[in-house]
N, C-alpha and C. Protein backbone atom coordinates (compact mmCIF):
# COMPACT_ATOMS: atom_id res chain seq x y z
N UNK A 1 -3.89 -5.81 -13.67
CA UNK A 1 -4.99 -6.48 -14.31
C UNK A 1 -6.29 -6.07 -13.63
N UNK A 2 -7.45 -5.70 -14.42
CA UNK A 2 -8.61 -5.50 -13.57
C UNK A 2 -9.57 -6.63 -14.04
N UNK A 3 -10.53 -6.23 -13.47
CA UNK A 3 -11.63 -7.43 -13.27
C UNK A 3 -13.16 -6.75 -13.80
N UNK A 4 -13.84 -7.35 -14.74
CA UNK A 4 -14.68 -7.11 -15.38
C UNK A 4 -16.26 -7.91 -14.38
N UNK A 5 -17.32 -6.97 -13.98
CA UNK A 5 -18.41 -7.61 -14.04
C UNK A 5 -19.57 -7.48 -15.05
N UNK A 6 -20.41 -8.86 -15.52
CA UNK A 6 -21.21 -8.58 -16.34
C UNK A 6 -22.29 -9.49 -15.95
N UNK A 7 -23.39 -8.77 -15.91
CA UNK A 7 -24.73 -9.40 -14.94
C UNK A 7 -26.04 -8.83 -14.72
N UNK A 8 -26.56 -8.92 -14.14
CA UNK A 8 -28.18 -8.76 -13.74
C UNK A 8 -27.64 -7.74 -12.72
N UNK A 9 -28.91 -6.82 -12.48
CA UNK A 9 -28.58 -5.86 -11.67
C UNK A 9 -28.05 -5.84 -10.24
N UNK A 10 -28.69 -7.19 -9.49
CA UNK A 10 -28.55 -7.65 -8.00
C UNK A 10 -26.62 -8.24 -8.56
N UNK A 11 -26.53 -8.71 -9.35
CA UNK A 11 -25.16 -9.19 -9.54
C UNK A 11 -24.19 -8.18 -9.05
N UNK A 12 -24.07 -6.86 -10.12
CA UNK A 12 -23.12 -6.05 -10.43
C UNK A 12 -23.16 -5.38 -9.26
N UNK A 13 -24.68 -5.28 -8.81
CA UNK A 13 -24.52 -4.31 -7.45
C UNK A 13 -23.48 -4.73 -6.43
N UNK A 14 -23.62 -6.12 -6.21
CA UNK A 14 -22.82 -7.08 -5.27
C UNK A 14 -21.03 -6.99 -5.61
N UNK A 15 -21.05 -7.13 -6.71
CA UNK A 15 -19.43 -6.62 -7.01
C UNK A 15 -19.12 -5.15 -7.24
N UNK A 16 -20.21 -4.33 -7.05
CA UNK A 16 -19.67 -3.10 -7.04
C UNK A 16 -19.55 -2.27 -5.80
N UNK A 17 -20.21 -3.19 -4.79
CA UNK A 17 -20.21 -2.87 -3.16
C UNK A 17 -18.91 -3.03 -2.53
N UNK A 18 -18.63 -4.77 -3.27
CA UNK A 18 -16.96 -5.26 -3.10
C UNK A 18 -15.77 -4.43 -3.64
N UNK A 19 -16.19 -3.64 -4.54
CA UNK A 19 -14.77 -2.90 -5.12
C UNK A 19 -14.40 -2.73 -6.23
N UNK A 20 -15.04 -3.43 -6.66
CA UNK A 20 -14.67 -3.64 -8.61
C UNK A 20 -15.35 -2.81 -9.54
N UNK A 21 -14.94 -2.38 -10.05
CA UNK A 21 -14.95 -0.63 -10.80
C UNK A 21 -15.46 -0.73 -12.12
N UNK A 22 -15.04 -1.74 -12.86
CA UNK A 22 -15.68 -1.75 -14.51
C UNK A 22 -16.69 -3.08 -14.14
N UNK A 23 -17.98 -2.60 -14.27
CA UNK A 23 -18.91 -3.37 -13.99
C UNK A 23 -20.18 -2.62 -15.38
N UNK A 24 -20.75 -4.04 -15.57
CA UNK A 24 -21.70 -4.18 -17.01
C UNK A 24 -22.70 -4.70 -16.52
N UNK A 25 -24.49 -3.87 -17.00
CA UNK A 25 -25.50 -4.45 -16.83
C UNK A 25 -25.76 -5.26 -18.02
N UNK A 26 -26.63 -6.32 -18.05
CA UNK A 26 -26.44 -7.33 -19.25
C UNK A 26 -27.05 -6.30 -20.74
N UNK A 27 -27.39 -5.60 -21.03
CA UNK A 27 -27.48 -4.10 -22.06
C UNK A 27 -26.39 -3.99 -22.40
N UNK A 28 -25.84 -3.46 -21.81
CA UNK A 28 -24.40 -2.61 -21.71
C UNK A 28 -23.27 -4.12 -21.72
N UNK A 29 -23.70 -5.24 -21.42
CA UNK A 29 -22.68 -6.34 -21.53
C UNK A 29 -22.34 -6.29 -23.04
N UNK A 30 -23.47 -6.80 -23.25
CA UNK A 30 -23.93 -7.50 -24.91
C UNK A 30 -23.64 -6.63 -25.76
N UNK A 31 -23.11 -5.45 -25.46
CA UNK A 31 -22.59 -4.31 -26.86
C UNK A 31 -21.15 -4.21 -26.28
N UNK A 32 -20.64 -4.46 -25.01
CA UNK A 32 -18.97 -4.40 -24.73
C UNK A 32 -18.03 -5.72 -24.82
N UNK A 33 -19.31 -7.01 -24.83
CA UNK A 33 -18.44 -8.51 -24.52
C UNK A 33 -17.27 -8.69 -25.35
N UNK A 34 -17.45 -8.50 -26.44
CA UNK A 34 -16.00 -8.57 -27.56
C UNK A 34 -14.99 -7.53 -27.47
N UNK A 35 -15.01 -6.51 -27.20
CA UNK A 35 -13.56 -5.75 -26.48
C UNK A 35 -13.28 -6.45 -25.03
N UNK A 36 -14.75 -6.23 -24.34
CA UNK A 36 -14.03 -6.66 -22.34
C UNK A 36 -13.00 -8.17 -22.79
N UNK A 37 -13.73 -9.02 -23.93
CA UNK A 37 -12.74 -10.28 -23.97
C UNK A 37 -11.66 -10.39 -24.87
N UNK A 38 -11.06 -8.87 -25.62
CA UNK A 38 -9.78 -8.55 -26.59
C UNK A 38 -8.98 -7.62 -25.37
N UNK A 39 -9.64 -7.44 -24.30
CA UNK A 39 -8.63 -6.29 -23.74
C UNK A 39 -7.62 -6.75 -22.89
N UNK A 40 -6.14 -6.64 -23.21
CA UNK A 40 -5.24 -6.84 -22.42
C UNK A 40 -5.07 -6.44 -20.54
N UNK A 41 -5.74 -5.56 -20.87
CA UNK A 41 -5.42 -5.08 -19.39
C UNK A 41 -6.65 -5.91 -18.63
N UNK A 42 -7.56 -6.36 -19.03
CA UNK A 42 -8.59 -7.42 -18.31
C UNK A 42 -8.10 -8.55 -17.51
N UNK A 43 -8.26 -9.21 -16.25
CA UNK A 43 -7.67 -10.55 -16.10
C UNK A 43 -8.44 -11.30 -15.50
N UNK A 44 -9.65 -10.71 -15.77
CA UNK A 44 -11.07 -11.64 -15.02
C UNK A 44 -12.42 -11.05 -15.61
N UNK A 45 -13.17 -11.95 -16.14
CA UNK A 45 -14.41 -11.85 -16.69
C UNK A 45 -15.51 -12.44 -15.35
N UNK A 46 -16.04 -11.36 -14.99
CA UNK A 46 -17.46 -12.81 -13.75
C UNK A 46 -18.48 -12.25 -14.91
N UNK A 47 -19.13 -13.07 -15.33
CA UNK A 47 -20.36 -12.97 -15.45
C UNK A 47 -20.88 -14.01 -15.17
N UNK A 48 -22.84 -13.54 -15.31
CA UNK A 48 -23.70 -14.70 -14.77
C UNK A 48 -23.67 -15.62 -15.93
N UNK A 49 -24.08 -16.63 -15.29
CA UNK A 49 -24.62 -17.98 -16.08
C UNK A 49 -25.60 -17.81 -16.60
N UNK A 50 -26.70 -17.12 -16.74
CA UNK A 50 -27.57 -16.74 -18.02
C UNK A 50 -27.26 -15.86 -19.30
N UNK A 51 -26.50 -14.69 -18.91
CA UNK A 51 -25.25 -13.80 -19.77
C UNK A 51 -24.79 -15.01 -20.08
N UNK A 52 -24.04 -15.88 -19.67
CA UNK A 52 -23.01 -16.58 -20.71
C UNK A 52 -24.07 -17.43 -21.74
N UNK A 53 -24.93 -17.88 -21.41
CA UNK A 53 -25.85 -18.79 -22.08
C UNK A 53 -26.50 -17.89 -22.99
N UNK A 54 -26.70 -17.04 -23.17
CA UNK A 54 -27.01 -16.11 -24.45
C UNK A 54 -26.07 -15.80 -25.23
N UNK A 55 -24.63 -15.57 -24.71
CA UNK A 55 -23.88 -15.13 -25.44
C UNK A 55 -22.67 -16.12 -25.41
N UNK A 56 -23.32 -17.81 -25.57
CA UNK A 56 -22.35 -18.80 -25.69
C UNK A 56 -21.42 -18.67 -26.74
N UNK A 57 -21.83 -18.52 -27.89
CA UNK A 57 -20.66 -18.75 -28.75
C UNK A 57 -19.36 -17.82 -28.79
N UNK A 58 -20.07 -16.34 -28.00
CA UNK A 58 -18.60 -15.78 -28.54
C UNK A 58 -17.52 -16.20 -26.95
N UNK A 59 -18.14 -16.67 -25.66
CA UNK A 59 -17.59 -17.28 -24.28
C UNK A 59 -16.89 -18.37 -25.18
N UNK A 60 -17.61 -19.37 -25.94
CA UNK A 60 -16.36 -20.95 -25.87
C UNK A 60 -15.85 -19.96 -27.30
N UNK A 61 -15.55 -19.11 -28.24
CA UNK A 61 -14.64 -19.15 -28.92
C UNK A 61 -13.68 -18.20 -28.56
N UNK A 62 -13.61 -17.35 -26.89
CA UNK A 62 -12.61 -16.84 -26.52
C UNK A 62 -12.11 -17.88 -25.79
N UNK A 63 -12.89 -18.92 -25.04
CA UNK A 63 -11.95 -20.01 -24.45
C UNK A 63 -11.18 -21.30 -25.19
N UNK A 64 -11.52 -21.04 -26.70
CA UNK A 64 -10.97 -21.64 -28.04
C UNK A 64 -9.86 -21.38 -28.16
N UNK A 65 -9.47 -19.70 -27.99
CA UNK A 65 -8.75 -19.17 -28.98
C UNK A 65 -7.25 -19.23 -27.66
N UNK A 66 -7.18 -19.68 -27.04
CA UNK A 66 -6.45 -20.15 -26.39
C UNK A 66 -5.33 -18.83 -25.65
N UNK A 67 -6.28 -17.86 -25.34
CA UNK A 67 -5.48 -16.86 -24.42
C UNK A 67 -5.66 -17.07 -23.47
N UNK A 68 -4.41 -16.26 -22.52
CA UNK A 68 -4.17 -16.42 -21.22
C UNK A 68 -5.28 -15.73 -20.44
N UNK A 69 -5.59 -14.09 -20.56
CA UNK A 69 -6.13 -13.62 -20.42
C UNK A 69 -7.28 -12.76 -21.45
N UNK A 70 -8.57 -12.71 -20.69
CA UNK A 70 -8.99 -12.82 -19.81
C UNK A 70 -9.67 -14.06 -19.09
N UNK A 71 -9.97 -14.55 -17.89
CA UNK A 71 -10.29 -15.91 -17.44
C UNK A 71 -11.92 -15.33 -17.43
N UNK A 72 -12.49 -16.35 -17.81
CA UNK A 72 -13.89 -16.08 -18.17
C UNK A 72 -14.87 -16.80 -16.84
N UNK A 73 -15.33 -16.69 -15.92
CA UNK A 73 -15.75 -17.29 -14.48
C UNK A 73 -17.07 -17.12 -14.91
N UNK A 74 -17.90 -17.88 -14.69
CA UNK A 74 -19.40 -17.99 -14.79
C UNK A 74 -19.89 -17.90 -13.07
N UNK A 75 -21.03 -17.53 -12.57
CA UNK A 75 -21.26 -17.57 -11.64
C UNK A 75 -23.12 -17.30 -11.29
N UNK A 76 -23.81 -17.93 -10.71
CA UNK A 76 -25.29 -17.79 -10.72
C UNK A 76 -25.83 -16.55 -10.23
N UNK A 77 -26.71 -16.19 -10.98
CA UNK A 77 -27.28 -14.89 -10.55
C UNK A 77 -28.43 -15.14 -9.57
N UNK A 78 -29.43 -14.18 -9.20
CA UNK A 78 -29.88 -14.36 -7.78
C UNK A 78 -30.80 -15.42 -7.73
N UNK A 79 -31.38 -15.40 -9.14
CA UNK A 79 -32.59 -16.93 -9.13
C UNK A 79 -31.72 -18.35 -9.13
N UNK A 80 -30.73 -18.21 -9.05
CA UNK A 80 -30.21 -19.81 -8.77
C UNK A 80 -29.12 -20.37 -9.76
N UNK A 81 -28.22 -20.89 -9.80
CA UNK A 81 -27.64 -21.76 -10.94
C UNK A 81 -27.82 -22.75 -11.92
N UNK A 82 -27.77 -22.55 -12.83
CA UNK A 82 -28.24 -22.98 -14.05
C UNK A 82 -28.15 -25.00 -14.04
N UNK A 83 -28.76 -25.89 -13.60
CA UNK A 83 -28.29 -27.09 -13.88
C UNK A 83 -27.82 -27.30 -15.10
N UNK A 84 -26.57 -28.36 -14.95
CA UNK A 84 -25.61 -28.75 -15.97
C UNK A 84 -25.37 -29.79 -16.07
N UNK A 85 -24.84 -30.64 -17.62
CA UNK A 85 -23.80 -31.46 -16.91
C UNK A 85 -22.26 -31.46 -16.70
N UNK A 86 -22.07 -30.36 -16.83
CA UNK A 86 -20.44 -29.67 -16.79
C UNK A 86 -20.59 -28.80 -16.00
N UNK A 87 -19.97 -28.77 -14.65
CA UNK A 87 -19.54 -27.27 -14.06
C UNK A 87 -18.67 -26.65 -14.46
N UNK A 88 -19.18 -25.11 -14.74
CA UNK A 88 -17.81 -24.31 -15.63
C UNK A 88 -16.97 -24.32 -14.70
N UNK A 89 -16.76 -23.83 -13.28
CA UNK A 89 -15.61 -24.14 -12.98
C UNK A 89 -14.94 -24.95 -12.41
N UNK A 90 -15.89 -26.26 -12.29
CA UNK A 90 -14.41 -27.43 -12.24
C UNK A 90 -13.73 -27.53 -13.59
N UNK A 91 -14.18 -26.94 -14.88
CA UNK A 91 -14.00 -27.31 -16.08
C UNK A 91 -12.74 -26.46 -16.35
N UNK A 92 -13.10 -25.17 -15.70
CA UNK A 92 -11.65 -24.20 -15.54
C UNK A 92 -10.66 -24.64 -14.92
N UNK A 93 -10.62 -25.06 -13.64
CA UNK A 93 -9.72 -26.23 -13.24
C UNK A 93 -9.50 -27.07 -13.81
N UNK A 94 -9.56 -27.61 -14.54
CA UNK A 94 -9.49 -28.80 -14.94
C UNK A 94 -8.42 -28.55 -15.96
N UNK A 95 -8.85 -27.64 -16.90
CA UNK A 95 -7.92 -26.69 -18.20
C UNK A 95 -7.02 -26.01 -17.42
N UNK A 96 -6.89 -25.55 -16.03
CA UNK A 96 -6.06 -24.54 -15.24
C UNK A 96 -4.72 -25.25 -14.98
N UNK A 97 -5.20 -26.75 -14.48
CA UNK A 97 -3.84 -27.60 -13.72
C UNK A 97 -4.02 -28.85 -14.76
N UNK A 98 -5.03 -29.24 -15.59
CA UNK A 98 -4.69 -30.34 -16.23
C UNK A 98 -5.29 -32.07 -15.89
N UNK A 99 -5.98 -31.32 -14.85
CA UNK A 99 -6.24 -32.66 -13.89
C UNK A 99 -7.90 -32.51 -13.30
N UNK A 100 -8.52 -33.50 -13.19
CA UNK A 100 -10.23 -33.26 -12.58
C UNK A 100 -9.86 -33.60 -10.74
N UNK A 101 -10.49 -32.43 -10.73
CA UNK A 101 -10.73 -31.97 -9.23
C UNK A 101 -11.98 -32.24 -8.37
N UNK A 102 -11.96 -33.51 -7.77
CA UNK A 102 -13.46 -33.82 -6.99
C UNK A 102 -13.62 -33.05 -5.67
């Protein structure tokens, strides 16, 4: 399984220092997001929390459509995290084991 980044430039740089090989500037996201989230061999989506907030609807109707893979991880880009009143990933936990995690 590989691991997809999709982000702002300081993002991808940061996961592409770490190791991770198929990496997307938000350009290049927004014309690949619907294959990176049909592709089997995917088993991790990071993108930022502003990427997902532009491109909400097609994020909650791959987390609709009730596949295993790919896991879709939101994560803040360098200006900060988006206030909420849902954290996506206690929310992934939560859908992961079934149970809210304080």
């Amino acid at each position: 399984m590989n691991i997809v980044v999709i982000g702002d430039q300081d993002t991808v740089t940061a996961f592409r220092l770490a190791g991770v090989k198929k990496i997307y500037d938000t350009d290049e996201g927004r014309e690949q997001l619907k294959q990176v989230l049909a592709d089997d061999d995917i088993g991790v989506v990071v993108m930022t929390e502003r990427f997902a907030e532009e491109n909400r609807q097609q994020v909650e109707d791959h987390k609709a459509s009730k596949r295993m893979t790919p896991i879709v991880v939101e994560v803040p880009d360098i200006t900060g995290p988006i206030e909420r009143e849902v954290d996506p990933i206690s929310e992934l936990i939560r859908r992961a084991i079934g149970a809210e995690v304080t």
